[in-house]
N, C-alpha and C. Protein backbone atom coordinates (compact mmCIF):
# COMPACT_ATOMS: atom_id res chain seq x y z
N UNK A 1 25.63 12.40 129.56
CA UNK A 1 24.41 12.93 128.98
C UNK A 1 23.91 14.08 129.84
N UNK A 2 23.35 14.75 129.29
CA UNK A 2 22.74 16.01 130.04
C UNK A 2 21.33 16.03 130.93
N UNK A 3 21.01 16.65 131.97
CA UNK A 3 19.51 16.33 132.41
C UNK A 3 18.57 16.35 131.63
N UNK A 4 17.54 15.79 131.81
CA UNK A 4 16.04 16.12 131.01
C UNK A 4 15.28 16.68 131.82
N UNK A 5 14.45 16.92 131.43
CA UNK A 5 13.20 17.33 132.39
C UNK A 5 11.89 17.56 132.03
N UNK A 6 10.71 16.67 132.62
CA UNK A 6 10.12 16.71 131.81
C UNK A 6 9.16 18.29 131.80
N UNK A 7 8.15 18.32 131.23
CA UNK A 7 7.39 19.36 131.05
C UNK A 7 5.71 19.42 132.29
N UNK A 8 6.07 19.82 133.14
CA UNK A 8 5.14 19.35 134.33
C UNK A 8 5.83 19.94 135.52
N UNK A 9 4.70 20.02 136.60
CA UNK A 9 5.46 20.55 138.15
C UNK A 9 5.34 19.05 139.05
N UNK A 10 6.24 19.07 139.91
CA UNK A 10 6.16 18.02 141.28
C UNK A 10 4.63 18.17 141.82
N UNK A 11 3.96 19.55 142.05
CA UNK A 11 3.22 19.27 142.72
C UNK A 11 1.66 18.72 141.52
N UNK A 12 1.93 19.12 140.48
CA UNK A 12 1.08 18.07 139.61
C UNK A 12 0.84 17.07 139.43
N UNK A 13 2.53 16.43 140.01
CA UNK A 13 2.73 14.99 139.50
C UNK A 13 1.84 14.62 140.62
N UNK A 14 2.18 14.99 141.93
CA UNK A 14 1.83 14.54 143.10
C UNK A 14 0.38 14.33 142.85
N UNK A 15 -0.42 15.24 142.38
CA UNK A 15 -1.65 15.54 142.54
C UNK A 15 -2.18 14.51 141.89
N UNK A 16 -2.01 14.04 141.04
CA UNK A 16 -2.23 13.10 139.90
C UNK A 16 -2.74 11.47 140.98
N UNK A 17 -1.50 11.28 141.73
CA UNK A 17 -1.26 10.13 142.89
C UNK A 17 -2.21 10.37 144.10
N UNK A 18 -2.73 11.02 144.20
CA UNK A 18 -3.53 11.39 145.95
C UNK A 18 -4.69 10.02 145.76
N UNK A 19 -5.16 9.02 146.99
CA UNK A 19 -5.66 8.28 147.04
C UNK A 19 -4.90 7.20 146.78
N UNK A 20 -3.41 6.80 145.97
CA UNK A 20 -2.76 5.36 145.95
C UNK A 20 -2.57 4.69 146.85
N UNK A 21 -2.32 4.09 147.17
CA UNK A 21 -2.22 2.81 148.29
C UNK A 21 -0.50 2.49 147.75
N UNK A 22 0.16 1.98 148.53
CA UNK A 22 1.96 1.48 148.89
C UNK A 22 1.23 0.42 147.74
N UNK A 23 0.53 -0.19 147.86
CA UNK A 23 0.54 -1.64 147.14
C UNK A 23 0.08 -2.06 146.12
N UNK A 24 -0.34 -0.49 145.78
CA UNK A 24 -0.96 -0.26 144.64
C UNK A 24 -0.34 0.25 143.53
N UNK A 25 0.87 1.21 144.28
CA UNK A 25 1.83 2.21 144.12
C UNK A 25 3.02 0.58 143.19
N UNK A 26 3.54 0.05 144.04
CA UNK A 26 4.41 -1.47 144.11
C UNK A 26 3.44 -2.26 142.46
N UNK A 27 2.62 -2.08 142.52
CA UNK A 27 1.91 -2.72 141.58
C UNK A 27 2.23 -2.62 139.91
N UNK A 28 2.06 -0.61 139.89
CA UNK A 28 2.11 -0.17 138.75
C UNK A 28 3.69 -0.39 137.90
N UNK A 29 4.70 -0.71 139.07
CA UNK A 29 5.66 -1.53 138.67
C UNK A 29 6.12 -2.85 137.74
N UNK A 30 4.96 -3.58 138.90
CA UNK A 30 4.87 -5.44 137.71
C UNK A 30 4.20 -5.08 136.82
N UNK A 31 2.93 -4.47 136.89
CA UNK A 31 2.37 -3.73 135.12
C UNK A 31 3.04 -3.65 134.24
N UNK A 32 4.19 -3.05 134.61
CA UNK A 32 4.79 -1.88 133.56
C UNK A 32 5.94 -2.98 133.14
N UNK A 33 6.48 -3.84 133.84
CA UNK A 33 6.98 -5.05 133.39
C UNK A 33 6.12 -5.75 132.72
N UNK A 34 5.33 -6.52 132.41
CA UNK A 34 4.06 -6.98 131.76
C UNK A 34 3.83 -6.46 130.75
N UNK A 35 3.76 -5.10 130.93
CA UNK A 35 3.18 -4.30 129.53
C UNK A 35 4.35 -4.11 128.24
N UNK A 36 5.57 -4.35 128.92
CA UNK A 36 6.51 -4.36 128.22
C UNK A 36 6.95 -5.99 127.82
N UNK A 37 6.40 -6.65 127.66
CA UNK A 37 6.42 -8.06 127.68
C UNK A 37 6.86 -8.84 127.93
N UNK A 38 7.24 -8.58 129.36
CA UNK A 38 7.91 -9.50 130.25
C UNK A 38 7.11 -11.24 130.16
N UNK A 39 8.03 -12.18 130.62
CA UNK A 39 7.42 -13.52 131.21
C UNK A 39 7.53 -13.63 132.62
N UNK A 40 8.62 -12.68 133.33
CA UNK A 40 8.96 -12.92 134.10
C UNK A 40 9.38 -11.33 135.22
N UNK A 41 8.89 -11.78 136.59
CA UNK A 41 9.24 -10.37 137.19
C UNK A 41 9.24 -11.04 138.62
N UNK A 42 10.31 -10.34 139.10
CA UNK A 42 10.99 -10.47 140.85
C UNK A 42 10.37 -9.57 141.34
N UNK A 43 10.01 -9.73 142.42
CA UNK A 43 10.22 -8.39 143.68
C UNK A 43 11.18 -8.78 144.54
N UNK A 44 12.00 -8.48 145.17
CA UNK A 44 13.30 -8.64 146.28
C UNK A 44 13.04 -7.89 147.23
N UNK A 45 12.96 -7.83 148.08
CA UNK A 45 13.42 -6.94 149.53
C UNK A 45 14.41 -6.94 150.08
N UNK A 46 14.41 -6.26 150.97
CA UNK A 46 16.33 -6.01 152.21
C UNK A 46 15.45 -5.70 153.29
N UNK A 47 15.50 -6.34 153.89
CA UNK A 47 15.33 -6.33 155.65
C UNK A 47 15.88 -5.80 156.33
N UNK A 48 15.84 -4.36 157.34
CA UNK A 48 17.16 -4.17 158.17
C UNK A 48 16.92 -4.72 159.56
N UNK A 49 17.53 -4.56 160.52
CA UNK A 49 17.84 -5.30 161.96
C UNK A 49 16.80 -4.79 162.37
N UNK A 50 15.69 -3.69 162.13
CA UNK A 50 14.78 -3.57 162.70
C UNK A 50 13.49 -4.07 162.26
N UNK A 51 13.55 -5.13 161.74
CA UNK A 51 12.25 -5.49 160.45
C UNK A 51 11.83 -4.50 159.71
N UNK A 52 12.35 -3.62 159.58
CA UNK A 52 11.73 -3.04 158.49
C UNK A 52 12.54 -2.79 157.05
N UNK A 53 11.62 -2.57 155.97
CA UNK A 53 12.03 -2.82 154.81
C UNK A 53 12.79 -1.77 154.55
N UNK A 54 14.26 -1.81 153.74
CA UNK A 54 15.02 -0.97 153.51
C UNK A 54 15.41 -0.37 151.84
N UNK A 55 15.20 -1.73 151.39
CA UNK A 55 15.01 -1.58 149.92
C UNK A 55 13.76 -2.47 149.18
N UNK A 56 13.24 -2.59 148.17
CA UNK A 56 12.95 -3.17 147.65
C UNK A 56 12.71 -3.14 146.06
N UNK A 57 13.03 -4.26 145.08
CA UNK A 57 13.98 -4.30 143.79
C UNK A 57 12.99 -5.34 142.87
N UNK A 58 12.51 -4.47 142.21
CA UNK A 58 11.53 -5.15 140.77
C UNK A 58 12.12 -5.39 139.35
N UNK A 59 12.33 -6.39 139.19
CA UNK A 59 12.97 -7.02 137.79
C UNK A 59 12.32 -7.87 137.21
N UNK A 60 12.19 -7.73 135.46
CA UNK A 60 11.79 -8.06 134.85
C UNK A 60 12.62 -8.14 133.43
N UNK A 61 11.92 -9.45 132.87
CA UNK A 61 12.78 -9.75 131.81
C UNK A 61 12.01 -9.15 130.43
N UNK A 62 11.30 -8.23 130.44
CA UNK A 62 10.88 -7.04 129.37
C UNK A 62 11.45 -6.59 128.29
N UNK A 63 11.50 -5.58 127.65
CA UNK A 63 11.82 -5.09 126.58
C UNK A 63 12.51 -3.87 126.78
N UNK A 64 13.14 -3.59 127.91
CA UNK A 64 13.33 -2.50 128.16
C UNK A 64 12.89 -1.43 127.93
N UNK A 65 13.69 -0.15 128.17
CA UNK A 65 13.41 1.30 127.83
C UNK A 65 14.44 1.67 126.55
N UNK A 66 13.67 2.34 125.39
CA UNK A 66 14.49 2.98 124.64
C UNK A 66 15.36 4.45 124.84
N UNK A 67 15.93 4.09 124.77
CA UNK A 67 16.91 5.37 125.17
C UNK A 67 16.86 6.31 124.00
N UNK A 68 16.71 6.49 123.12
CA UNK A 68 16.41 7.11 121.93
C UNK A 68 15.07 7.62 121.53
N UNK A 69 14.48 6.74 122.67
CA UNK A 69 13.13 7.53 122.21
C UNK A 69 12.16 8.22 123.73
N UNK A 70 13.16 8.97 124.29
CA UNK A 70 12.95 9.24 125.37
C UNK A 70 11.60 10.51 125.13
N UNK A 71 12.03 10.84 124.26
CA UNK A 71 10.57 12.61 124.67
C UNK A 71 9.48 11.80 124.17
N UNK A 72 8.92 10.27 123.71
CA UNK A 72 8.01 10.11 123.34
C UNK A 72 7.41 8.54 124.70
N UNK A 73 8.48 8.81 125.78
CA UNK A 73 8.29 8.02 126.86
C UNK A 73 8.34 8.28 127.89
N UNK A 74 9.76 8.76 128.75
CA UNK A 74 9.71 9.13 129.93
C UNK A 74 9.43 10.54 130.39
N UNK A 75 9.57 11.32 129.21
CA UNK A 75 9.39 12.46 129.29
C UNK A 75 8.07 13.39 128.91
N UNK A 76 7.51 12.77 128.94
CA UNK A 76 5.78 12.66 128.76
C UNK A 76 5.24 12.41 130.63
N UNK A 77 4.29 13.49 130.81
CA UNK A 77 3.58 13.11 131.72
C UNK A 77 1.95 13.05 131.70
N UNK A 78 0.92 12.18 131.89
CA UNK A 78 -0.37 12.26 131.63
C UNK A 78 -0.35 11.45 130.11
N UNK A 79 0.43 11.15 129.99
CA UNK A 79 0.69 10.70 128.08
C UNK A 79 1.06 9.51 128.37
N UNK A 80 0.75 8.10 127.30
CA UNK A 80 1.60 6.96 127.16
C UNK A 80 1.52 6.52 126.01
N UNK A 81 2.96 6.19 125.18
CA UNK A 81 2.85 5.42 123.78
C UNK A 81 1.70 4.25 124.02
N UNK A 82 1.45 3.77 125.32
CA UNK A 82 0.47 2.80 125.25
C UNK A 82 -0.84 2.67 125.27
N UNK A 83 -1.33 4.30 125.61
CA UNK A 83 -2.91 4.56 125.61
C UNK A 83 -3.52 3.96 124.25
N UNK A 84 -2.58 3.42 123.11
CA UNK A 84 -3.91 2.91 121.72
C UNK A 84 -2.79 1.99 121.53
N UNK A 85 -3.13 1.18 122.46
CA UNK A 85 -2.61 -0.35 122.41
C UNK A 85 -3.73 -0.94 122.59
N UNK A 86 -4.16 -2.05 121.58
CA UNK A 86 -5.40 -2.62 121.90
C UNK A 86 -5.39 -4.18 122.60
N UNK A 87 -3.93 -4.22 123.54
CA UNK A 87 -3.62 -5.65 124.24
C UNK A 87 -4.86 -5.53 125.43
N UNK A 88 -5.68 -6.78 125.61
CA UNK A 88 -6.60 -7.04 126.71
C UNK A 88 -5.66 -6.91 128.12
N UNK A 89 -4.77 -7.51 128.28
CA UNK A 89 -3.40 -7.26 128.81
C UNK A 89 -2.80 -6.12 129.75
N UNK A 90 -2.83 -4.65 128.70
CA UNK A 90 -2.19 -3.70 129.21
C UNK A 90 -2.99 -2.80 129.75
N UNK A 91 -1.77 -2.40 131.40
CA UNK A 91 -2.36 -1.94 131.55
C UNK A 91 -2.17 -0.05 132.22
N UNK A 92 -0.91 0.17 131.78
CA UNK A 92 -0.07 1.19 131.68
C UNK A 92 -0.54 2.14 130.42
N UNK A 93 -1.17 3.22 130.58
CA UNK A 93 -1.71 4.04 129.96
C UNK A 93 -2.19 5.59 129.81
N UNK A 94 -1.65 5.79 131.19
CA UNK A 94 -1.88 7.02 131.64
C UNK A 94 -0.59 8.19 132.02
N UNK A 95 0.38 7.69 131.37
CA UNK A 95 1.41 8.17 131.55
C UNK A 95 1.92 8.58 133.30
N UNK A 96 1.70 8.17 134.40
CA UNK A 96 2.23 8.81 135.87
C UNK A 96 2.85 7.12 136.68
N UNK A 97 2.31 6.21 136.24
CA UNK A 97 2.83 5.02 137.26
C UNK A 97 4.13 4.85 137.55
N UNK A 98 5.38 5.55 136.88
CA UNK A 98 6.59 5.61 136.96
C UNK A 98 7.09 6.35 138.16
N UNK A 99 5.88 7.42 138.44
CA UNK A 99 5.91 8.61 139.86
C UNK A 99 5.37 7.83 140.88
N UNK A 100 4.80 6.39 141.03
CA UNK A 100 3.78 6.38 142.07
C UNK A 100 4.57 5.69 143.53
N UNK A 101 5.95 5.75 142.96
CA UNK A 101 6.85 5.18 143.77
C UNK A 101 6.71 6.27 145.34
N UNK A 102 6.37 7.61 145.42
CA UNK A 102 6.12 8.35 146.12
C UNK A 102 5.29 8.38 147.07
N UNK A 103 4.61 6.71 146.98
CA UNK A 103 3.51 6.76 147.80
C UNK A 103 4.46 5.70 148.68
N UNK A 104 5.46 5.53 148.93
CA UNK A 104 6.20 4.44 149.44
C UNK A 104 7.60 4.37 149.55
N UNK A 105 8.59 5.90 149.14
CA UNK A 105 9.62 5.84 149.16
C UNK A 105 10.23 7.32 149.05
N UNK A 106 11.55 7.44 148.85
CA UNK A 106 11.77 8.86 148.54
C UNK A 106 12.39 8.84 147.14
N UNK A 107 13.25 7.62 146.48
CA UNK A 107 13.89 7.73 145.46
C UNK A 107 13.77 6.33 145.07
N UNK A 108 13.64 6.19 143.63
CA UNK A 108 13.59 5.41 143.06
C UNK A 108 14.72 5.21 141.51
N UNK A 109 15.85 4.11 141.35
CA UNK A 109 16.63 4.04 140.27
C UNK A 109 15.81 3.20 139.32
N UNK A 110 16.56 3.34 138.29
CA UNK A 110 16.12 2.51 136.95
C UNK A 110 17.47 2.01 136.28
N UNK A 111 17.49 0.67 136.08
CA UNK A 111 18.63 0.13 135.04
C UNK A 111 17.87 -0.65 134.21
N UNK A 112 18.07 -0.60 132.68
CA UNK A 112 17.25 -0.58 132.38
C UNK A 112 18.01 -0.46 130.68
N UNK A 113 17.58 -2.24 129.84
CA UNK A 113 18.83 -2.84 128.80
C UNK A 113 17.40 -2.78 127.61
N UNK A 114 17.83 -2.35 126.70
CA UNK A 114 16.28 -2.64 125.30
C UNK A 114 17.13 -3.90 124.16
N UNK A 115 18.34 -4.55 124.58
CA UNK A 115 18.73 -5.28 123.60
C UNK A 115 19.75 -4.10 122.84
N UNK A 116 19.65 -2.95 122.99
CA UNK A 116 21.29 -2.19 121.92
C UNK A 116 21.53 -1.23 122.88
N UNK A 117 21.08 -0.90 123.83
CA UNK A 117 21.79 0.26 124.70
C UNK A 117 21.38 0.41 126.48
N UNK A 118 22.58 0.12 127.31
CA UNK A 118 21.76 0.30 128.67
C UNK A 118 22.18 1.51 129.05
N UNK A 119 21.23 1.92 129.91
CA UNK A 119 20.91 3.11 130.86
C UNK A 119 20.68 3.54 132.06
N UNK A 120 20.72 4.08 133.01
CA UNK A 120 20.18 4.29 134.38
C UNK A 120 19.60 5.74 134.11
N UNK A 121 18.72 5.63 135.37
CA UNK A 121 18.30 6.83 136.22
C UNK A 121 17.55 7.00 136.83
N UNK A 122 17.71 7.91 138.05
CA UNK A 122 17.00 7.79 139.29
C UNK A 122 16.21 8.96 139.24
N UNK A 123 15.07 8.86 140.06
CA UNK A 123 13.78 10.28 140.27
C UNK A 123 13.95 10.17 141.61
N UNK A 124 14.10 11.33 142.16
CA UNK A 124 14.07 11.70 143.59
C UNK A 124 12.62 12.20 144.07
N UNK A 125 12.03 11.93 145.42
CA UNK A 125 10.58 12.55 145.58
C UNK A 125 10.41 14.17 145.42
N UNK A 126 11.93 14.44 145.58
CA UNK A 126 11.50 15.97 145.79
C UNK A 126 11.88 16.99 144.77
N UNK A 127 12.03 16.03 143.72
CA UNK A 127 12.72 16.36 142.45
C UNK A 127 12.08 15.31 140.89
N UNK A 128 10.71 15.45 140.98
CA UNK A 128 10.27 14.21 140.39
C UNK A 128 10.34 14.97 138.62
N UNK A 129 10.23 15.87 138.35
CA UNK A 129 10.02 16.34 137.34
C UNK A 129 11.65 16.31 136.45
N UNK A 130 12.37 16.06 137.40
CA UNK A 130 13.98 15.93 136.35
C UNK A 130 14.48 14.36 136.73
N UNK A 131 15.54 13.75 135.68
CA UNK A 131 15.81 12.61 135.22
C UNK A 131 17.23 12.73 134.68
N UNK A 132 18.29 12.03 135.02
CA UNK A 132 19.24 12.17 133.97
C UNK A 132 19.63 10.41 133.97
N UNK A 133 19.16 10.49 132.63
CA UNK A 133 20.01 9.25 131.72
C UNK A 133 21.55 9.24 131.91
N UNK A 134 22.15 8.31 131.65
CA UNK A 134 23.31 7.59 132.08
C UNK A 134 23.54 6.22 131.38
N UNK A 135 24.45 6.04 130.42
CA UNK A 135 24.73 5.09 129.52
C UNK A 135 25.32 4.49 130.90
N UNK A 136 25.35 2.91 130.20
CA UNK A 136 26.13 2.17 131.51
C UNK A 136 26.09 0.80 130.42
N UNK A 137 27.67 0.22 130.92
CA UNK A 137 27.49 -1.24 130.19
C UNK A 137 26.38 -2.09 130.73
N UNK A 138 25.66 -2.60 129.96
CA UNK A 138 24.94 -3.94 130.13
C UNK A 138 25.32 -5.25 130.68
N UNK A 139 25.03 -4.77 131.82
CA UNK A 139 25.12 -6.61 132.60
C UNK A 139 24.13 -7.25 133.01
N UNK A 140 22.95 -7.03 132.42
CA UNK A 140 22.09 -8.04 132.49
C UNK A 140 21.14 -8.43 131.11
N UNK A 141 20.33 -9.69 131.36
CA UNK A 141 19.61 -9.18 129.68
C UNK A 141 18.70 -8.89 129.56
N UNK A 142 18.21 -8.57 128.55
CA UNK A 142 16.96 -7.19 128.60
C UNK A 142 16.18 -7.37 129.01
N UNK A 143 15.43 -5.75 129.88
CA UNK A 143 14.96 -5.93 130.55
C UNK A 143 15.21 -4.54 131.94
N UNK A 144 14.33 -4.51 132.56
CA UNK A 144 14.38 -3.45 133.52
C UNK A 144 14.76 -4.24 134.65
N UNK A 145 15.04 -2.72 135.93
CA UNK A 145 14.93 -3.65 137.06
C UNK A 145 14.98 -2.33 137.87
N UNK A 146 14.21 -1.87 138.88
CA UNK A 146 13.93 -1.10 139.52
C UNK A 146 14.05 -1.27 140.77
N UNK A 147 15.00 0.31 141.24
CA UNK A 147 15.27 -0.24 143.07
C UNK A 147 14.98 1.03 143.79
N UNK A 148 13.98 0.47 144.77
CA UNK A 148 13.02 1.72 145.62
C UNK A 148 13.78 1.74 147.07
N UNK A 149 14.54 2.93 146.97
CA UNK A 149 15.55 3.90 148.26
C UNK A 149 14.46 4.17 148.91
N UNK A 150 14.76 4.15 150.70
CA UNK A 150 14.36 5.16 151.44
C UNK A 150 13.39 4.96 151.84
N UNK A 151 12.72 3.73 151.90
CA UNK A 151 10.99 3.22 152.30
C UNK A 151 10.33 3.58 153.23
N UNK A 152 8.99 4.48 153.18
CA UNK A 152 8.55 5.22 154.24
C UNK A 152 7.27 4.01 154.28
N UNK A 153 6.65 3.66 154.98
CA UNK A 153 5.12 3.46 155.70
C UNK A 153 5.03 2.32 154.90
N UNK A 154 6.24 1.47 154.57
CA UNK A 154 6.19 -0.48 154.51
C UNK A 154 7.23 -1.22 155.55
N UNK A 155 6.66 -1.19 156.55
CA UNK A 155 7.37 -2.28 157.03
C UNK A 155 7.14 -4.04 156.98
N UNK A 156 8.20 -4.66 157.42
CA UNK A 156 8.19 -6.45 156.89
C UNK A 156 6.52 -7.04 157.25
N UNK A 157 5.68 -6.18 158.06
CA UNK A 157 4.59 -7.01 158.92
C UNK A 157 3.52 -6.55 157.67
N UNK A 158 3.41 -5.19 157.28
CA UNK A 158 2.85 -4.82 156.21
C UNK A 158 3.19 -4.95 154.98
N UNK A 159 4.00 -5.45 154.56
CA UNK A 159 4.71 -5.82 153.06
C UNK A 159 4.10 -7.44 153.26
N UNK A 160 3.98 -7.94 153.77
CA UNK A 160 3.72 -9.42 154.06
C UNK A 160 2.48 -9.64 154.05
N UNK A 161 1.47 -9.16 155.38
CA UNK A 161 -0.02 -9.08 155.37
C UNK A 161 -0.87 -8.51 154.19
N UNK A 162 0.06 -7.32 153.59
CA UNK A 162 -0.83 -6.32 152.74
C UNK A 162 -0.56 -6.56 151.47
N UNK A 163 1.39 -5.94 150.96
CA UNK A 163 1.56 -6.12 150.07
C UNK A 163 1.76 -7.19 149.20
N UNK A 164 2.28 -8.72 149.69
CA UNK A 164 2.37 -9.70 149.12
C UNK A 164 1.08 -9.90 149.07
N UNK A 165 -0.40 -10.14 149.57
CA UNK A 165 -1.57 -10.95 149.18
C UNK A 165 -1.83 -9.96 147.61
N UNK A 166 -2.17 -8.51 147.95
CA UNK A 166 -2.29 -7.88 147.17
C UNK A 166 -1.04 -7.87 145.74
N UNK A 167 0.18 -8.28 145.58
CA UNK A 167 0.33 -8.64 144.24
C UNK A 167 0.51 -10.11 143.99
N UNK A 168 0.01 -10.81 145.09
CA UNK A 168 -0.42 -11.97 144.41
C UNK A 168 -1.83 -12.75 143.71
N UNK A 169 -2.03 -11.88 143.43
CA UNK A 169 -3.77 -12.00 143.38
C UNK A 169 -3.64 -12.93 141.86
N UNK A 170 -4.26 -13.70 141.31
CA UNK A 170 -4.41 -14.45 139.76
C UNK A 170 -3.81 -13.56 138.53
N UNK A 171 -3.73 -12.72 138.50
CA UNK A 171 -3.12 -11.56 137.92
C UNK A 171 -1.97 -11.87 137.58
N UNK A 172 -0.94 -11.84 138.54
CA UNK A 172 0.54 -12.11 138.99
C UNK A 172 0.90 -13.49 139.01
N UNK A 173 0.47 -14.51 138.42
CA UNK A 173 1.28 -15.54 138.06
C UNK A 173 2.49 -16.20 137.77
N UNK A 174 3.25 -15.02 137.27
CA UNK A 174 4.40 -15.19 136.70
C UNK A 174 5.53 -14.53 138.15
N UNK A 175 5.13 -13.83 139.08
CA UNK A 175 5.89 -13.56 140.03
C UNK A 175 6.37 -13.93 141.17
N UNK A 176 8.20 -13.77 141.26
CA UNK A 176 8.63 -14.31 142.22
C UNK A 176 9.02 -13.66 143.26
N UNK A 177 9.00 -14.24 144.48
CA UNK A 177 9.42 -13.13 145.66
C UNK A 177 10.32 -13.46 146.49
N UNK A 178 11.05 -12.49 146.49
CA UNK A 178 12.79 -12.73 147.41
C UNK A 178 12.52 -12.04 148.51
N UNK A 179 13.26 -12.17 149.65
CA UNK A 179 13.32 -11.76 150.34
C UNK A 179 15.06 -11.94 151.42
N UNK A 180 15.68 -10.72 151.73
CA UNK A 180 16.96 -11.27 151.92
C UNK A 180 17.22 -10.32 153.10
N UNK A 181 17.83 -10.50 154.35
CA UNK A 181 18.76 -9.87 155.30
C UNK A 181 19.84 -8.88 154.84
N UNK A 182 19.81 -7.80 155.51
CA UNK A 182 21.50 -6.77 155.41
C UNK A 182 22.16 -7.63 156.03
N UNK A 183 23.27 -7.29 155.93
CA UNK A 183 24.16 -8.06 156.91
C UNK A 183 24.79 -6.67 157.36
């Protein structure tokens, strides 16, 4: 498939994010699982030899992403098919939470099954405005699952104290949390 890109600059996107918080940033993630009607959503981590966090991997058993209907989803910025959703529920609406990974990383992938077609693709921090889709067989079932490269300003003492209280709040019921060693 060919690149996309959406219609917007990096430093807009950025601008959009000034004031997020890492855990706030981590948040708009389980949302966006939720809003897609998940029951169910992981967070995972990777630990390296220095305690600090190296990856960390959000999955949810959602509805995936349509691949077909990309210029009316990912390729929208400030926009969301979900702003006139009238779920008490949702809460993805502003079209940018997909960028806010920037407050906490440098690159972020997407795999990512709607039930007839899977896909990947990754946004780089320094390259947030382009995307390239990527058919890929389906090995999991539908459903997203998101994995955040390159983790700047979370380490294991702050992912623990900060970020786990903060997405465990009554909200997050349905979430489970892994946590695993590199070897």
């Amino acid at each position: 498939m060919k690149a996309r890109y959406l219609k917007t600059t990096d430093h807009s996107i950025k601008s959009q994010l000034t004031g997020l918080k890492p855990e706030q940033a981590l948040c708009e993630y389980i949302w966006n699982g939720f809003d897609a009607n998940a029951t169910q959503v992981s967070v995972k981590t990777e630990v390296n030899l220095m305690q600090g966090v190296a990856s960390i991997t959000i999955s949810d058993n959602g509805d995936g992403i349509d691949i077909d209907d990309l210029e009316n989803t990912l390729d929208l910025f400030l926009d969301s098919k979900k702003k006139n959703v009238s779920k008490p529920t949702t809460r993805g609406k502003k079209g940018r939470g997909r960028f806010s990974f920037i407050k906490f990383c440098e690159q972020a992938t997407w795999n990512t099954y709607d039930g007839k077609k899977a896909f990947k693709f990754t946004i780089d921090s320094g390259r947030l405005s382009q995307y390239e889709p990527e058919a890929t067989a389906h090995t999991q079932n539908k459903g997203t699952t998101v994995t955040f490269q390159h983790i700047k300003g979370i380490d294991f003492n702050y992912f623990n104290d900060v970020v786990v209280p903060y997405d465990l709040s009554p909200e997050f019921k349905t979430i489970t949390l892994m946590r695993f060693p590199i070897h």
